[in-house]
C-alpha atoms as a PDB file:
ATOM      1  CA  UNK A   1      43.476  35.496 -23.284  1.00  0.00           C
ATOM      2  CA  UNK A   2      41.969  34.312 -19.984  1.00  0.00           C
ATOM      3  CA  UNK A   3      44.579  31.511 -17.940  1.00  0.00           C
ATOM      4  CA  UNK A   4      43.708  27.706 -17.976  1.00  0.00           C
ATOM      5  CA  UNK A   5      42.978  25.832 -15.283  1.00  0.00           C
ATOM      6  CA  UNK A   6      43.101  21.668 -15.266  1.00  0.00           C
ATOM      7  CA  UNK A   7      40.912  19.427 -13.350  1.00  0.00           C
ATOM      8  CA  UNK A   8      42.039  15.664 -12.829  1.00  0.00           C
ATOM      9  CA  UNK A   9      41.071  12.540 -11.386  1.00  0.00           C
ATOM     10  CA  UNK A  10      42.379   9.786 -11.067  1.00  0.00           C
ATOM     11  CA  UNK A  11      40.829   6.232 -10.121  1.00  0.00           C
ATOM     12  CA  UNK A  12      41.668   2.380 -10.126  1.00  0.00           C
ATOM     13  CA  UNK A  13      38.695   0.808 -11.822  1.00  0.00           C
ATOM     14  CA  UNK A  14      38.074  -3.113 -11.678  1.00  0.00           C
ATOM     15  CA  UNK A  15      38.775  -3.904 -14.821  1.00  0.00           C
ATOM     16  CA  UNK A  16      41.171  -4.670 -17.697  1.00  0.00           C
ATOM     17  CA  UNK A  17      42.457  -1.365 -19.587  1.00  0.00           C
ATOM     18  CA  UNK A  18      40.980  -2.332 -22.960  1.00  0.00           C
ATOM     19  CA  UNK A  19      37.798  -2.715 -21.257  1.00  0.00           C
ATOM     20  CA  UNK A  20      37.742   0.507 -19.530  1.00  0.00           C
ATOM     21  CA  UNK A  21      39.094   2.268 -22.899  1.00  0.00           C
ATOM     22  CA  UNK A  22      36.194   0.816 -24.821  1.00  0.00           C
ATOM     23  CA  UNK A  23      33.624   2.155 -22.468  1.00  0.00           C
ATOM     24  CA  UNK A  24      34.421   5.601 -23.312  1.00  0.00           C
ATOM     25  CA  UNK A  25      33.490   4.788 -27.032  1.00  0.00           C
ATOM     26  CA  UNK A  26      30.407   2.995 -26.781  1.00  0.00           C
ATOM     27  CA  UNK A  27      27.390   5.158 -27.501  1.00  0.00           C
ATOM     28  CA  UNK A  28      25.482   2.605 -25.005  1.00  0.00           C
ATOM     29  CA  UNK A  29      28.231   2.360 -22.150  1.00  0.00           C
ATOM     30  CA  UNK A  30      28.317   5.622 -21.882  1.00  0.00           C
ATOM     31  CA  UNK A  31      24.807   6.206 -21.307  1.00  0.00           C
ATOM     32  CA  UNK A  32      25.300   4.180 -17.875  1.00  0.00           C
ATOM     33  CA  UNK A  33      27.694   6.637 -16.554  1.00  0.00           C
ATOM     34  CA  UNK A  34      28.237   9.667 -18.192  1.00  0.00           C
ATOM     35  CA  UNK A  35      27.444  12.803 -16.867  1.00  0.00           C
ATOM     36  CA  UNK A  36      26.975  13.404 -13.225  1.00  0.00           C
ATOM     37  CA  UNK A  37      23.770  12.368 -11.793  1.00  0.00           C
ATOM     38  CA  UNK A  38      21.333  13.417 -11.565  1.00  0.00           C
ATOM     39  CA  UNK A  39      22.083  14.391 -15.226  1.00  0.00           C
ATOM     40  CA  UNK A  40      21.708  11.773 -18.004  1.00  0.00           C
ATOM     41  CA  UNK A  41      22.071  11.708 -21.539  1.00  0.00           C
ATOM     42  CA  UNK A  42      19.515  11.840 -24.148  1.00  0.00           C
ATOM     43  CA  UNK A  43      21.345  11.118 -27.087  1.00  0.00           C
ATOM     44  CA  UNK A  44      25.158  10.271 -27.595  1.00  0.00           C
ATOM     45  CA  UNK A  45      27.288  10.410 -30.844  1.00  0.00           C
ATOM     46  CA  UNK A  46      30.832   8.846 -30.940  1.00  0.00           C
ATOM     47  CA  UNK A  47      32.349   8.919 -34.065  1.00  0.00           C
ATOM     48  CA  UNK A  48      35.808   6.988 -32.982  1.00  0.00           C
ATOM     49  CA  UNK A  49      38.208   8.400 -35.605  1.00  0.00           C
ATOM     50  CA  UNK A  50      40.266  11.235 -35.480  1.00  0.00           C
ATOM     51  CA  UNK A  51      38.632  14.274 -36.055  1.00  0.00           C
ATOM     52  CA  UNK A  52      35.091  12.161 -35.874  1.00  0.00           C
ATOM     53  CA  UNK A  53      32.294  13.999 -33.139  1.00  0.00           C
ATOM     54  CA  UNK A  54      31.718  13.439 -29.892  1.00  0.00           C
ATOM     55  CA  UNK A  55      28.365  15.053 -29.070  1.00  0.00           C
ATOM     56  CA  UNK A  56      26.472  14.129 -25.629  1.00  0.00           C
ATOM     57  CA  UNK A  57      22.962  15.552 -25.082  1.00  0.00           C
ATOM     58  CA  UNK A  58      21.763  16.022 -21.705  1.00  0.00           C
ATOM     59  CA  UNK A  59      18.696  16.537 -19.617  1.00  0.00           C
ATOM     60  CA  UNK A  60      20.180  17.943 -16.097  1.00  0.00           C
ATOM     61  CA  UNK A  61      16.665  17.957 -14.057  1.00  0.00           C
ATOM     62  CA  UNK A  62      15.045  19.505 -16.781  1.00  0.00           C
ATOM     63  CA  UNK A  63      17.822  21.886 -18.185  1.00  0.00           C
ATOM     64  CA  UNK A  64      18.930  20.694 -21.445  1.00  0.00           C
ATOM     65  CA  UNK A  65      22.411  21.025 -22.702  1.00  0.00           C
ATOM     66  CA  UNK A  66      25.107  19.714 -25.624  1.00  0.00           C
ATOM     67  CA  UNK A  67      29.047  18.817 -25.020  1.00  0.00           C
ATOM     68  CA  UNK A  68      30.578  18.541 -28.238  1.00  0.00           C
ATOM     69  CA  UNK A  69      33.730  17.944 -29.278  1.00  0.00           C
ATOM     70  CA  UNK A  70      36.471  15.954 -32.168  1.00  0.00           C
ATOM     71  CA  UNK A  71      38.479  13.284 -31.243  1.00  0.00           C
ATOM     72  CA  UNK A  72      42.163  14.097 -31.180  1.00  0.00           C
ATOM     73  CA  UNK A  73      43.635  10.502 -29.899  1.00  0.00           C
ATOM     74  CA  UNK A  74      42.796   7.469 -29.990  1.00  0.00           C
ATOM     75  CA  UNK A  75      45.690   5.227 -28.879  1.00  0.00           C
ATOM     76  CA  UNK A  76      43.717   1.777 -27.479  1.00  0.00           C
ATOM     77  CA  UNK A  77      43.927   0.830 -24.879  1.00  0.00           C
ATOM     78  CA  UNK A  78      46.508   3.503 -23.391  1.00  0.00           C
ATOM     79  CA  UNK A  79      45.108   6.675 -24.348  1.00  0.00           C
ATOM     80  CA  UNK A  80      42.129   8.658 -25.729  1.00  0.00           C
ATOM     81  CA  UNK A  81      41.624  12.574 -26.126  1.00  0.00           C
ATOM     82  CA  UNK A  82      39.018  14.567 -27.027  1.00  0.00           C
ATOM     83  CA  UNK A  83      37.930  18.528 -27.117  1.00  0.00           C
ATOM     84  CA  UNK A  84      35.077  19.316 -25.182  1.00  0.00           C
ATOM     85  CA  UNK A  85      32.575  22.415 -24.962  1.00  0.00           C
ATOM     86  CA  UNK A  86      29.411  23.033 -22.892  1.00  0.00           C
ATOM     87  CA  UNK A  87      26.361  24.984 -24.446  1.00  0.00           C
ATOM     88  CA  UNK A  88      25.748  26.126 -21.231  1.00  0.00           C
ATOM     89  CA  UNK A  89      29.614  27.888 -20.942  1.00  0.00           C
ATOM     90  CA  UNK A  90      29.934  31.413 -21.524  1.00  0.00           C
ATOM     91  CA  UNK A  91      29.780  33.153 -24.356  1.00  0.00           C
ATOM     92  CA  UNK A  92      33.543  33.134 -26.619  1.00  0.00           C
ATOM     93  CA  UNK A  93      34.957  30.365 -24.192  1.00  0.00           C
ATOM     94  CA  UNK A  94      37.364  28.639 -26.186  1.00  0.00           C
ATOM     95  CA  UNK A  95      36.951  24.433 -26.298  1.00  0.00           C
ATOM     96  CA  UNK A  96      39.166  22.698 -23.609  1.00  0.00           C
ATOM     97  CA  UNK A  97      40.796  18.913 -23.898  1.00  0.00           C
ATOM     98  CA  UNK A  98      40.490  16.167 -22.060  1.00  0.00           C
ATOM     99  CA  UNK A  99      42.605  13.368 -22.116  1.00  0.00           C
ATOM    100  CA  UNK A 100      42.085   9.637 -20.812  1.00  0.00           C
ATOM    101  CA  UNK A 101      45.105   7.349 -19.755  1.00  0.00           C
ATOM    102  CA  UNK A 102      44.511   3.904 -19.006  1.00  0.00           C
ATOM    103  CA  UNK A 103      47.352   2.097 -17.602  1.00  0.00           C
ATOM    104  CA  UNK A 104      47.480  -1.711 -16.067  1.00  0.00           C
ATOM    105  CA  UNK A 105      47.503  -1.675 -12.366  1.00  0.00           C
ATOM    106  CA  UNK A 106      47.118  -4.839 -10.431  1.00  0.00           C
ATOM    107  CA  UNK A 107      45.307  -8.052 -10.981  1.00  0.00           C
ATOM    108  CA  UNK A 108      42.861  -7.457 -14.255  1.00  0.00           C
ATOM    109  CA  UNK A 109      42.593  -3.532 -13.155  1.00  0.00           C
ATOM    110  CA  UNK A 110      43.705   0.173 -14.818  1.00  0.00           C
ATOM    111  CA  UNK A 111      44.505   3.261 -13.619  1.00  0.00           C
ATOM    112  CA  UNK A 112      42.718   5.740 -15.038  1.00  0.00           C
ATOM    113  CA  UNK A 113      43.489   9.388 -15.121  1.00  0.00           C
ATOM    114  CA  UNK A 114      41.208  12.120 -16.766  1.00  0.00           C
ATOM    115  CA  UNK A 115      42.746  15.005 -17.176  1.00  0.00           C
ATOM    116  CA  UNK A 116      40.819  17.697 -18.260  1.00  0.00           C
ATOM    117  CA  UNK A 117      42.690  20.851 -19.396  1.00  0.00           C
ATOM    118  CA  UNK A 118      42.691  24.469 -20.945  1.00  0.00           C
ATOM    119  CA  UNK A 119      39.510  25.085 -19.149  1.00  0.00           C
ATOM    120  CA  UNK A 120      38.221  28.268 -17.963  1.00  0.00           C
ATOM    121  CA  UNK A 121      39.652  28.867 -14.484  1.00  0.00           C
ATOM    122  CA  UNK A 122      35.690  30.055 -13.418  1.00  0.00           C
ATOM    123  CA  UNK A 123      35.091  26.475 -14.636  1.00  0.00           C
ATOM    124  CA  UNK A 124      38.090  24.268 -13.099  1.00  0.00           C
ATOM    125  CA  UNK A 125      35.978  23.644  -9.616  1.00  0.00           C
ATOM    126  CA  UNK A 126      32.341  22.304 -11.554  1.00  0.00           C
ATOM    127  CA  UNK A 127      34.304  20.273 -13.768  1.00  0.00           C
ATOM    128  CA  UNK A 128      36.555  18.798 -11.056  1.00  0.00           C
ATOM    129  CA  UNK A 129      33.613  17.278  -8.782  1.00  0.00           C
ATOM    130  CA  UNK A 130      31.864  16.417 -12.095  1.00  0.00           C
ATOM    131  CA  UNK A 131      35.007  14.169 -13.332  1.00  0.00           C
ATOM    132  CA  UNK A 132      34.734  12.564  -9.950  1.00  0.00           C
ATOM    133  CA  UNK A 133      31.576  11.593  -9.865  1.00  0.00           C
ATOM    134  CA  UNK A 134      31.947  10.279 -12.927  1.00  0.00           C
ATOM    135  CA  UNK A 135      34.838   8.687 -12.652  1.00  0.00           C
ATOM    136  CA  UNK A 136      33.354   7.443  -9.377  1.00  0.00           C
ATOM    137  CA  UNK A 137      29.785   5.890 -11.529  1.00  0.00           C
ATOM    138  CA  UNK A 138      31.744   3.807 -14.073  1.00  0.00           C
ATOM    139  CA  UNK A 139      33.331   2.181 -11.239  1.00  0.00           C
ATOM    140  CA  UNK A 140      30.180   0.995  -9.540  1.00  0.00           C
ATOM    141  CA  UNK A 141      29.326   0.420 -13.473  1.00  0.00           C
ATOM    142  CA  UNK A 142      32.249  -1.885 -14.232  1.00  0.00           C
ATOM    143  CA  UNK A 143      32.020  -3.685 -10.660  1.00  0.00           C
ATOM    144  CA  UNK A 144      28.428  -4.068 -11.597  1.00  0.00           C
ATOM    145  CA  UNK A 145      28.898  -6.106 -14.514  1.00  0.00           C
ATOM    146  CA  UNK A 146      32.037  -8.051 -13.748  1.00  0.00           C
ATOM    147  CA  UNK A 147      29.291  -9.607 -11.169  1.00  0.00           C
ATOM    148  CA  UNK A 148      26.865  -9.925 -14.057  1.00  0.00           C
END
Protein backbone atom coordinates (compact mmCIF):
# COMPACT_ATOMS: atom_id res chain seq x y z
CA UNK A 1 0.00 0.00 0.00
CA UNK A 2 1.33 3.37 -1.20
CA UNK A 3 1.29 6.34 1.96
CA UNK A 4 -1.46 9.11 1.96
CA UNK A 5 -0.92 12.41 1.67
CA UNK A 6 -3.72 15.31 2.72
CA UNK A 7 -4.21 18.56 1.09
CA UNK A 8 -6.22 21.37 3.02
CA UNK A 9 -7.46 24.72 2.78
CA UNK A 10 -8.90 26.65 4.67
CA UNK A 11 -10.88 30.04 3.95
CA UNK A 12 -13.38 32.59 5.63
CA UNK A 13 -16.12 32.98 3.08
CA UNK A 14 -18.79 35.92 3.35
CA UNK A 15 -21.47 34.17 4.21
CA UNK A 16 -23.67 32.31 6.72
CA UNK A 17 -22.58 28.48 7.23
CA UNK A 18 -25.88 27.04 6.01
CA UNK A 19 -25.42 29.01 2.99
CA UNK A 20 -22.00 27.97 2.22
CA UNK A 21 -23.00 24.17 3.14
CA UNK A 22 -25.82 24.31 0.64
CA UNK A 23 -23.62 25.43 -2.17
CA UNK A 24 -21.76 22.30 -2.16
CA UNK A 25 -25.12 20.43 -2.88
CA UNK A 26 -26.64 22.35 -5.49
CA UNK A 27 -26.16 20.82 -8.91
CA UNK A 28 -26.40 24.64 -10.20
CA UNK A 29 -24.10 26.37 -7.47
CA UNK A 30 -21.67 24.26 -8.11
CA UNK A 31 -21.41 24.82 -11.66
CA UNK A 32 -20.25 28.55 -10.73
CA UNK A 33 -17.26 27.37 -8.94
CA UNK A 34 -16.29 24.03 -9.09
CA UNK A 35 -13.33 22.89 -10.56
CA UNK A 36 -10.39 25.08 -11.16
CA UNK A 37 -10.56 27.32 -14.05
CA UNK A 38 -10.07 27.13 -16.66
CA UNK A 39 -11.91 23.78 -16.14
CA UNK A 40 -15.74 23.73 -15.93
CA UNK A 41 -18.26 21.25 -15.56
CA UNK A 42 -20.44 19.75 -18.08
CA UNK A 43 -22.75 17.91 -16.13
CA UNK A 44 -23.09 17.54 -12.23
CA UNK A 45 -25.00 14.83 -10.18
CA UNK A 46 -25.58 15.29 -6.38
CA UNK A 47 -27.53 12.82 -4.92
CA UNK A 48 -27.53 14.37 -1.11
CA UNK A 49 -28.07 11.17 0.91
CA UNK A 50 -25.74 8.95 2.28
CA UNK A 51 -24.34 6.68 0.01
CA UNK A 52 -26.19 8.85 -2.97
CA UNK A 53 -23.42 9.92 -6.11
CA UNK A 54 -21.56 12.67 -6.54
CA UNK A 55 -20.40 12.66 -10.17
CA UNK A 56 -18.86 16.00 -11.81
CA UNK A 57 -18.04 15.95 -15.55
CA UNK A 58 -15.49 18.17 -16.82
CA UNK A 59 -14.12 19.76 -19.93
CA UNK A 60 -10.41 21.00 -18.79
CA UNK A 61 -9.49 22.97 -22.22
CA UNK A 62 -10.64 20.25 -24.15
CA UNK A 63 -9.60 17.16 -21.97
CA UNK A 64 -12.57 15.54 -20.62
CA UNK A 65 -12.70 13.88 -17.31
CA UNK A 66 -15.27 12.33 -14.38
CA UNK A 67 -14.83 12.74 -10.34
CA UNK A 68 -17.09 10.45 -8.79
CA UNK A 69 -17.75 9.63 -5.59
CA UNK A 70 -20.75 8.57 -2.47
CA UNK A 71 -21.59 10.76 0.08
CA UNK A 72 -20.42 9.64 3.49
CA UNK A 73 -21.71 12.81 5.73
CA UNK A 74 -23.97 15.00 5.59
CA UNK A 75 -24.25 16.88 8.91
CA UNK A 76 -25.90 20.58 7.76
CA UNK A 77 -24.65 23.02 8.17
CA UNK A 78 -21.36 21.78 10.09
CA UNK A 79 -20.11 19.12 8.02
CA UNK A 80 -20.21 17.25 4.67
CA UNK A 81 -17.91 14.32 3.31
CA UNK A 82 -17.61 12.72 0.32
CA UNK A 83 -15.15 10.06 -1.62
CA UNK A 84 -13.67 11.32 -4.58
CA UNK A 85 -11.79 9.71 -7.71
CA UNK A 86 -10.38 11.23 -10.93
CA UNK A 87 -10.64 9.27 -14.34
CA UNK A 88 -7.66 10.81 -15.19
CA UNK A 89 -5.65 9.16 -11.81
CA UNK A 90 -3.62 6.24 -12.29
CA UNK A 91 -4.49 3.08 -12.83
CA UNK A 92 -5.54 0.91 -9.16
CA UNK A 93 -5.47 4.31 -7.16
CA UNK A 94 -7.69 3.74 -4.43
CA UNK A 95 -10.70 6.67 -3.89
CA UNK A 96 -9.61 9.40 -1.35
CA UNK A 97 -12.13 11.58 1.09
CA UNK A 98 -12.73 14.83 1.40
CA UNK A 99 -14.35 16.41 4.09
CA UNK A 100 -16.03 20.00 4.41
CA UNK A 101 -16.36 21.86 7.87
CA UNK A 102 -18.26 24.88 8.06
CA UNK A 103 -18.04 26.67 11.23
CA UNK A 104 -19.51 30.38 12.21
CA UNK A 105 -16.83 32.93 12.22
CA UNK A 106 -17.66 36.55 12.55
CA UNK A 107 -20.52 38.70 11.50
CA UNK A 108 -22.84 36.39 8.98
CA UNK A 109 -19.42 34.46 7.85
CA UNK A 110 -17.92 30.54 8.11
CA UNK A 111 -14.84 29.09 8.20
CA UNK A 112 -14.45 26.65 5.90
CA UNK A 113 -11.91 23.92 5.84
CA UNK A 114 -11.58 21.23 3.01
CA UNK A 115 -9.67 18.69 3.86
CA UNK A 116 -8.92 16.36 1.38
CA UNK A 117 -7.30 13.06 2.50
CA UNK A 118 -5.95 9.46 1.70
CA UNK A 119 -4.73 10.79 -1.54
CA UNK A 120 -1.92 9.60 -3.51
CA UNK A 121 1.20 11.38 -2.25
CA UNK A 122 2.16 11.93 -6.38
CA UNK A 123 -1.24 13.67 -6.16
CA UNK A 124 -1.18 15.81 -2.74
CA UNK A 125 0.56 19.01 -4.66
CA UNK A 126 -2.30 19.18 -7.91
CA UNK A 127 -4.96 18.74 -5.54
CA UNK A 128 -3.67 21.30 -3.02
CA UNK A 129 -3.54 24.42 -5.55
CA UNK A 130 -6.77 22.99 -7.06
CA UNK A 131 -8.69 23.19 -3.50
CA UNK A 132 -7.40 26.71 -3.40
CA UNK A 133 -8.49 27.96 -6.27
CA UNK A 134 -11.52 26.68 -5.61
CA UNK A 135 -11.96 27.52 -2.44
CA UNK A 136 -10.69 30.91 -3.61
CA UNK A 137 -13.84 31.07 -6.74
CA UNK A 138 -16.78 30.43 -4.37
CA UNK A 139 -15.61 33.29 -2.46
CA UNK A 140 -15.69 35.81 -5.26
CA UNK A 141 -19.03 33.60 -5.97
CA UNK A 142 -20.69 34.21 -2.60
CA UNK A 143 -19.39 38.00 -2.42
CA UNK A 144 -20.88 38.19 -5.84
CA UNK A 145 -24.28 37.50 -4.93
CA UNK A 146 -24.57 38.89 -1.43
CA UNK A 147 -24.20 42.22 -3.76
CA UNK A 148 -26.87 40.81 -6.06
Amino acid sequence: MRASAEAVVVRVMPAPPELVYDEWLDPDALADWMCPRPAYPTGITCQARIGGELRIDIDDEGTRMTVSGHYLELDRPRRLSFTWWCSTWPPRTPPSVVTVTFEPYGAGQTLMTIRHSQLDRALREQHQRGWTAIADQLIAVLSHRGRL
